[in-house]
Protein backbone atom coordinates (compact mmCIF):
# COMPACT_ATOMS: atom_id res chain seq x y z
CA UNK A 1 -14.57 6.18 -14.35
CA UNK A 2 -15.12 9.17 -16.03
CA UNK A 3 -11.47 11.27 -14.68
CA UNK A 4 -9.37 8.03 -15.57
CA UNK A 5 -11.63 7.19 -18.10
CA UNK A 6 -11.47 4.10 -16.75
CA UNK A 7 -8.47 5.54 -17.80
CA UNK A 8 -7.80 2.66 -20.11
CA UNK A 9 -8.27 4.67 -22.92
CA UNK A 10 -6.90 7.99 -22.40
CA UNK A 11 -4.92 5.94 -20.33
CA UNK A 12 -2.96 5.20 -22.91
CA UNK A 13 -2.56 6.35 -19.04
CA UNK A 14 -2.13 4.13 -15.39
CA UNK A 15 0.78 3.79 -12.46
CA UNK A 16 4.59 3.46 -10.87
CA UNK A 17 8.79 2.74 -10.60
CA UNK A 18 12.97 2.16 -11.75
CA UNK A 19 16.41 3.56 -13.03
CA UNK A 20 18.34 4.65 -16.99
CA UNK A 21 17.40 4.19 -20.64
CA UNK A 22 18.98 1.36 -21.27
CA UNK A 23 17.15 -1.52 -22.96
CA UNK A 24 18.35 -3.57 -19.82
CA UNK A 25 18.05 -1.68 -16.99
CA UNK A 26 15.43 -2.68 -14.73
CA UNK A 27 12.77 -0.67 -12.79
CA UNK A 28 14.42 0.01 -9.12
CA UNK A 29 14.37 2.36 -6.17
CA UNK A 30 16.70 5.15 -5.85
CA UNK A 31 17.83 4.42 -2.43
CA UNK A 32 18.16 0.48 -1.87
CA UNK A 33 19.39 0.40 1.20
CA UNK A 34 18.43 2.28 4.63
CA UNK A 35 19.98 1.72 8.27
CA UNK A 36 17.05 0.54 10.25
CA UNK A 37 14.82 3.50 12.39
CA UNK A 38 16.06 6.17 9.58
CA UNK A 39 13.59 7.83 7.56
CA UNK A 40 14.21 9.55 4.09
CA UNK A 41 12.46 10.13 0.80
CA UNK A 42 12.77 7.49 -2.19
CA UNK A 43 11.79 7.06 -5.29
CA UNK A 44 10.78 3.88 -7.27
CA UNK A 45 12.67 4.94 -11.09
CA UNK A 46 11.18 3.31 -14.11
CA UNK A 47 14.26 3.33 -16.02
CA UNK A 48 12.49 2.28 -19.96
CA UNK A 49 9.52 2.14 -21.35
CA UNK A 50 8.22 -1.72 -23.23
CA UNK A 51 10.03 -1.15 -26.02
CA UNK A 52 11.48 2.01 -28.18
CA UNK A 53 8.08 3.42 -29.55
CA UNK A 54 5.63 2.79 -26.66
CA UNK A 55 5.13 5.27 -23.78
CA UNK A 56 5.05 4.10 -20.04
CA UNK A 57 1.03 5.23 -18.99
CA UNK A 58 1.12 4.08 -15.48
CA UNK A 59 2.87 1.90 -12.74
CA UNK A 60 1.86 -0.55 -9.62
CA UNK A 61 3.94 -1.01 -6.90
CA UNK A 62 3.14 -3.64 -4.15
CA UNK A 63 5.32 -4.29 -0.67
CA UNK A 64 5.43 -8.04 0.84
CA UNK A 65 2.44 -6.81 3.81
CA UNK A 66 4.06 -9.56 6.15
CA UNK A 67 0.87 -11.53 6.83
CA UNK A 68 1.58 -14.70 4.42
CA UNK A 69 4.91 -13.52 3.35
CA UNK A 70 7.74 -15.83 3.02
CA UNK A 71 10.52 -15.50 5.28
CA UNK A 72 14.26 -16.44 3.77
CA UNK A 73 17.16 -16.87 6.09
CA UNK A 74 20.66 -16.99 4.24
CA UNK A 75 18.41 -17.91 1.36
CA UNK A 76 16.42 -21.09 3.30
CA UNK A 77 13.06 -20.77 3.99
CA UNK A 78 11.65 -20.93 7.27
CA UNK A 79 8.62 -21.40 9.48
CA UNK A 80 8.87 -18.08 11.15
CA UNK A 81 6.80 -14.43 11.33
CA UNK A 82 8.15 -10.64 9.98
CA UNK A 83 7.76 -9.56 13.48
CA UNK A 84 10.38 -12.25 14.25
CA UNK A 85 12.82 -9.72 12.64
CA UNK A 86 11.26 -6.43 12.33
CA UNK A 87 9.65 -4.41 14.76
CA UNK A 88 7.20 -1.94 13.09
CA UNK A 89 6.72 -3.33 9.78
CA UNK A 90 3.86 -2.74 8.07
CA UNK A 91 3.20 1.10 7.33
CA UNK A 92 6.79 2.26 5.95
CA UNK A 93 5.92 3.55 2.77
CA UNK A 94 3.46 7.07 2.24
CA UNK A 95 3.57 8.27 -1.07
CA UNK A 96 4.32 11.70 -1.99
CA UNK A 97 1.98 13.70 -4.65
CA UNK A 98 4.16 14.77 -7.84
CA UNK A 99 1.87 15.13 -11.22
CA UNK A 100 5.41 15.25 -13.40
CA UNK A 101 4.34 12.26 -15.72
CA UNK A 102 1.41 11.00 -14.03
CA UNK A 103 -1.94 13.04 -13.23
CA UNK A 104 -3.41 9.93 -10.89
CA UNK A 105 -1.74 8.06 -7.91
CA UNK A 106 -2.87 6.68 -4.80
CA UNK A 107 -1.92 4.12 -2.16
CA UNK A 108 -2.69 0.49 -1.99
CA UNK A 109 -4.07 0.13 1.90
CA UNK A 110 -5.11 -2.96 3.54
CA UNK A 111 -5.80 -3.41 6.77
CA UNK A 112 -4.90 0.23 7.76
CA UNK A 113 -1.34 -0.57 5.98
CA UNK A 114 0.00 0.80 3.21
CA UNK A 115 0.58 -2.09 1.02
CA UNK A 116 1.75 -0.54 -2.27
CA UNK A 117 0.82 2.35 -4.38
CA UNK A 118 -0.02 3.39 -8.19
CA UNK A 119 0.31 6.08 -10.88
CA UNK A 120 -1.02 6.77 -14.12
CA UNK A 121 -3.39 9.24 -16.38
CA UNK A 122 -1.49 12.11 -17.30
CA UNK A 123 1.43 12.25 -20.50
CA UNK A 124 3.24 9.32 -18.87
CA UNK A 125 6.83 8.45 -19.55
CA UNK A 126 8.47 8.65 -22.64
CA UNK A 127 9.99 5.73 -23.99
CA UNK A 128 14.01 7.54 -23.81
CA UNK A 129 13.00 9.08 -20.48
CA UNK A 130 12.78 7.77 -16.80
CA UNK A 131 10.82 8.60 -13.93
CA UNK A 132 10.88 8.87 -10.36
CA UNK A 133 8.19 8.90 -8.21
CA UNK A 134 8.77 9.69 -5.25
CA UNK A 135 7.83 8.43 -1.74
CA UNK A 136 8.94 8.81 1.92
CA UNK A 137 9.97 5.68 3.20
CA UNK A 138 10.74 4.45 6.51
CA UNK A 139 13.06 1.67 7.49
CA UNK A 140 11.38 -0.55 10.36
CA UNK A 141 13.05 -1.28 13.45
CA UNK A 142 15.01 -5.03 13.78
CA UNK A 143 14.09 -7.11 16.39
CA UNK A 144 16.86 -7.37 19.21
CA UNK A 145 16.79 -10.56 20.13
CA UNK A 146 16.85 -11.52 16.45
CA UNK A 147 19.92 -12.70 14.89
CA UNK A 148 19.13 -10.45 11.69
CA UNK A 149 22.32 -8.68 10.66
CA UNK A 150 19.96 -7.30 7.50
CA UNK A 151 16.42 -7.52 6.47
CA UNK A 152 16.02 -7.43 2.52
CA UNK A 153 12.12 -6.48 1.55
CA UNK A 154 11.51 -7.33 -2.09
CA UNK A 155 9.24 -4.77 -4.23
CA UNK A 156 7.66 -6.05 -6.61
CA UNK A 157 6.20 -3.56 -9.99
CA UNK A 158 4.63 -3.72 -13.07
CA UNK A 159 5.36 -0.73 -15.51
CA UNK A 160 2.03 -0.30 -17.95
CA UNK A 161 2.35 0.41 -21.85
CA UNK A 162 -0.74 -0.89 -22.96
CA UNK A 163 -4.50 -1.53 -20.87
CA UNK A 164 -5.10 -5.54 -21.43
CA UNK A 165 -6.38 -8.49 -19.41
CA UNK A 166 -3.73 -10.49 -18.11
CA UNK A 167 -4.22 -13.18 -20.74
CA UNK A 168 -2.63 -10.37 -23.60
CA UNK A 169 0.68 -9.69 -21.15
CA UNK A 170 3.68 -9.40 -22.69
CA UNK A 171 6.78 -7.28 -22.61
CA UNK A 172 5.52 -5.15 -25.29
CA UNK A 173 2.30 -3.65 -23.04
CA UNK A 174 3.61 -4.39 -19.39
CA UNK A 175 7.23 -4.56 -18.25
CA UNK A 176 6.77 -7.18 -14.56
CA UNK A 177 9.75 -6.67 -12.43
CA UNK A 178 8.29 -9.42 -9.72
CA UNK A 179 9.31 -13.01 -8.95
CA UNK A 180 9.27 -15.41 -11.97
CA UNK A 181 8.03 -18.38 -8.91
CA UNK A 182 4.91 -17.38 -6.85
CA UNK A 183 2.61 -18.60 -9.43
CA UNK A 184 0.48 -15.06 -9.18
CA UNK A 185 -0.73 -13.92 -12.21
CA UNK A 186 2.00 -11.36 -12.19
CA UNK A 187 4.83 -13.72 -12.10
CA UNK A 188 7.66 -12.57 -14.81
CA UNK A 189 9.16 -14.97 -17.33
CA UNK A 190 12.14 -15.23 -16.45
CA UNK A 191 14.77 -18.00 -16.08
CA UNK A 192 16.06 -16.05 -13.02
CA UNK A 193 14.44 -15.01 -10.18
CA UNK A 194 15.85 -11.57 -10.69
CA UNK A 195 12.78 -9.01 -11.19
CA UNK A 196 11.80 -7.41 -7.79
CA UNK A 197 13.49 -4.12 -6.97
CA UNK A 198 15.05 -4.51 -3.31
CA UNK A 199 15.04 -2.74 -0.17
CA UNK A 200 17.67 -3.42 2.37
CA UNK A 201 17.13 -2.55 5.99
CA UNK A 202 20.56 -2.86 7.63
CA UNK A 203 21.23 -2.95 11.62
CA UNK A 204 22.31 -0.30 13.46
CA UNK A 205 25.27 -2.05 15.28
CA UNK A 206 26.30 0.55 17.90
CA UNK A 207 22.28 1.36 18.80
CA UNK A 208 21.25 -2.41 18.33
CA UNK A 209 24.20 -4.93 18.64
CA UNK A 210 23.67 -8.63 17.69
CA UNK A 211 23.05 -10.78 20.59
CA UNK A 212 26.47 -12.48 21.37
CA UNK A 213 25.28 -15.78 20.26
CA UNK A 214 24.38 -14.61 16.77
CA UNK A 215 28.36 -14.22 15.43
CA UNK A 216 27.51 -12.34 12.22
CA UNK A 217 24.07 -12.51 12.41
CA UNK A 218 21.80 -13.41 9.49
CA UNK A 219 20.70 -12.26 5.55
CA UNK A 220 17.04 -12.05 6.21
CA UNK A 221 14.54 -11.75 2.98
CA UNK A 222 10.63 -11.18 2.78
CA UNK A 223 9.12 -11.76 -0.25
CA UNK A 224 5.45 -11.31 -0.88
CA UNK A 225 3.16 -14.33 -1.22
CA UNK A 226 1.39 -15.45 -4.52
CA UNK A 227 -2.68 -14.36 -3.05
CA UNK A 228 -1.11 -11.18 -1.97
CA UNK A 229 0.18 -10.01 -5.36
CA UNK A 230 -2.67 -11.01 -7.00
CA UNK A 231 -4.64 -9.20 -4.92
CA UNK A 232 -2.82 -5.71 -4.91
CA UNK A 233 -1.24 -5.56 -7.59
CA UNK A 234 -4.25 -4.81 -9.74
CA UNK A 235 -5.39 -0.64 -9.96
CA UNK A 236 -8.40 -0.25 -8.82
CA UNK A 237 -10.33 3.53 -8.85
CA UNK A 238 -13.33 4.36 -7.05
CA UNK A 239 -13.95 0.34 -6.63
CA UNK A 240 -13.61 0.09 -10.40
CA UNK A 241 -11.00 -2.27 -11.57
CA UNK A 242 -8.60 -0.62 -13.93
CA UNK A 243 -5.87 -2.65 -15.05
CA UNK A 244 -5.24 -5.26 -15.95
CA UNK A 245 -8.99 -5.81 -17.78
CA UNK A 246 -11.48 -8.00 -16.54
């Protein structure tokens, strides 16, 4: 992989997303919350680098594809499907080509979806900058007869300082804003589960009313499963694995 030279090394170059320098700030989209049916362009904002001296070389981004996803209502797991709740999830993300840090990006398709996308090669982000990349995103439709007053899809990213295998993570080569409890190998370390950027898809009330036996309808949350992260999270070029390192 000549162009990203397998990009690891020049790489000190691969991938994608969240908001200001601030040692604390976490990586997180620009627009986190959409009435259902609209359509706009977002951006996932890496907000800081791994730590003050390191530059930001790439980014991964990868959507819960609603095939083994788990379904939350009002924070309770249940036996139940996306399409329970969402109409036309599955394709609501297409990225949008902008070469401002990153010379390489492409999307993350399965299954004629767009599952996620990536970033990287190029001068990257400096460590006091951000960067937004930008994408147009679509808010799926909620199901009528559901009960879902709001559907919250949970992004998870990984922000890349450094090319390693996953057994040399740690916050000083890759900042993992995903779920510290799916037991991928992209889980973060966290005490809380509070890495995943959000997306909230709210109802359209006048155009799609809750069914009168709903009352205030339903917090609805999709969250990706543990084979699916491990599976897309990874950047992969020309068939080549990328990052992390085999």
């Amino acid at each position: 992989m000549k162009k990203f030279k397998l990009a690891a090394l020049s790489l000190t170059a691969v991938m994608f997303v969240s908001v200001s320098q601030n040692a604390f700030a976490h990586t997180r989209l620009n627009v986190s919350s959409q009435t259902e049916g609209t359509r706009i362009i977002n951006h996932m904002v890496i907000s800081h680098s791994c730590n003050d001296t390191t530059n930001t070389i790439g980014t991964s981004v990868v959507f819960p594809d609603g095939v083994d996803s788990t379904i939350l209502v009002d924070g309770e797991a249940v036996e139940a499907q996306v399409l329970d709740y969402l109409e036309n999830y599955g394709n609501n993300a297409q990225l949008i080509l902008d070469r401002s840090a990153f010379d390489l990006m492409e999307e993350k398709i399965v299954g004629g979806n767009v599952v996620g996308f990536w970033a990287g090669g190029g001068p990257g982000m400096p460590n006091n900058l951000n960067v937004a990349t930008p994408f147009r995103h679509t808010a799926a439709r909620i199901e009528p007869s559901s009960c879902a007053a709001s559907v919250a899809i949970k992004v998870s990213v990984a922000d890349i300082c450094e090319i390693t295998g996953v057994d040399g993570f740690n916050d000083d080569v890759v900042r993992l804003w995903t779920h510290n409890n799916l037991g991928s190998s992209f889980d973060r370390v966290s005490d809380t589960d509070n890495g995943p950027a959000t997306f909230t898809i709210t109802r359209d009330l006048v155009d799609n009313p809750l069914p009168g036996t709903c009352g205030d309808g339903v917090a609805v949350e999709i969250r990706p499963s543990a084979a699916q992260i491990d599976r897309d999270m990874p950047i992969v070029i020309d068939g080549n694995q990328v990052w992390p390192q085999n």
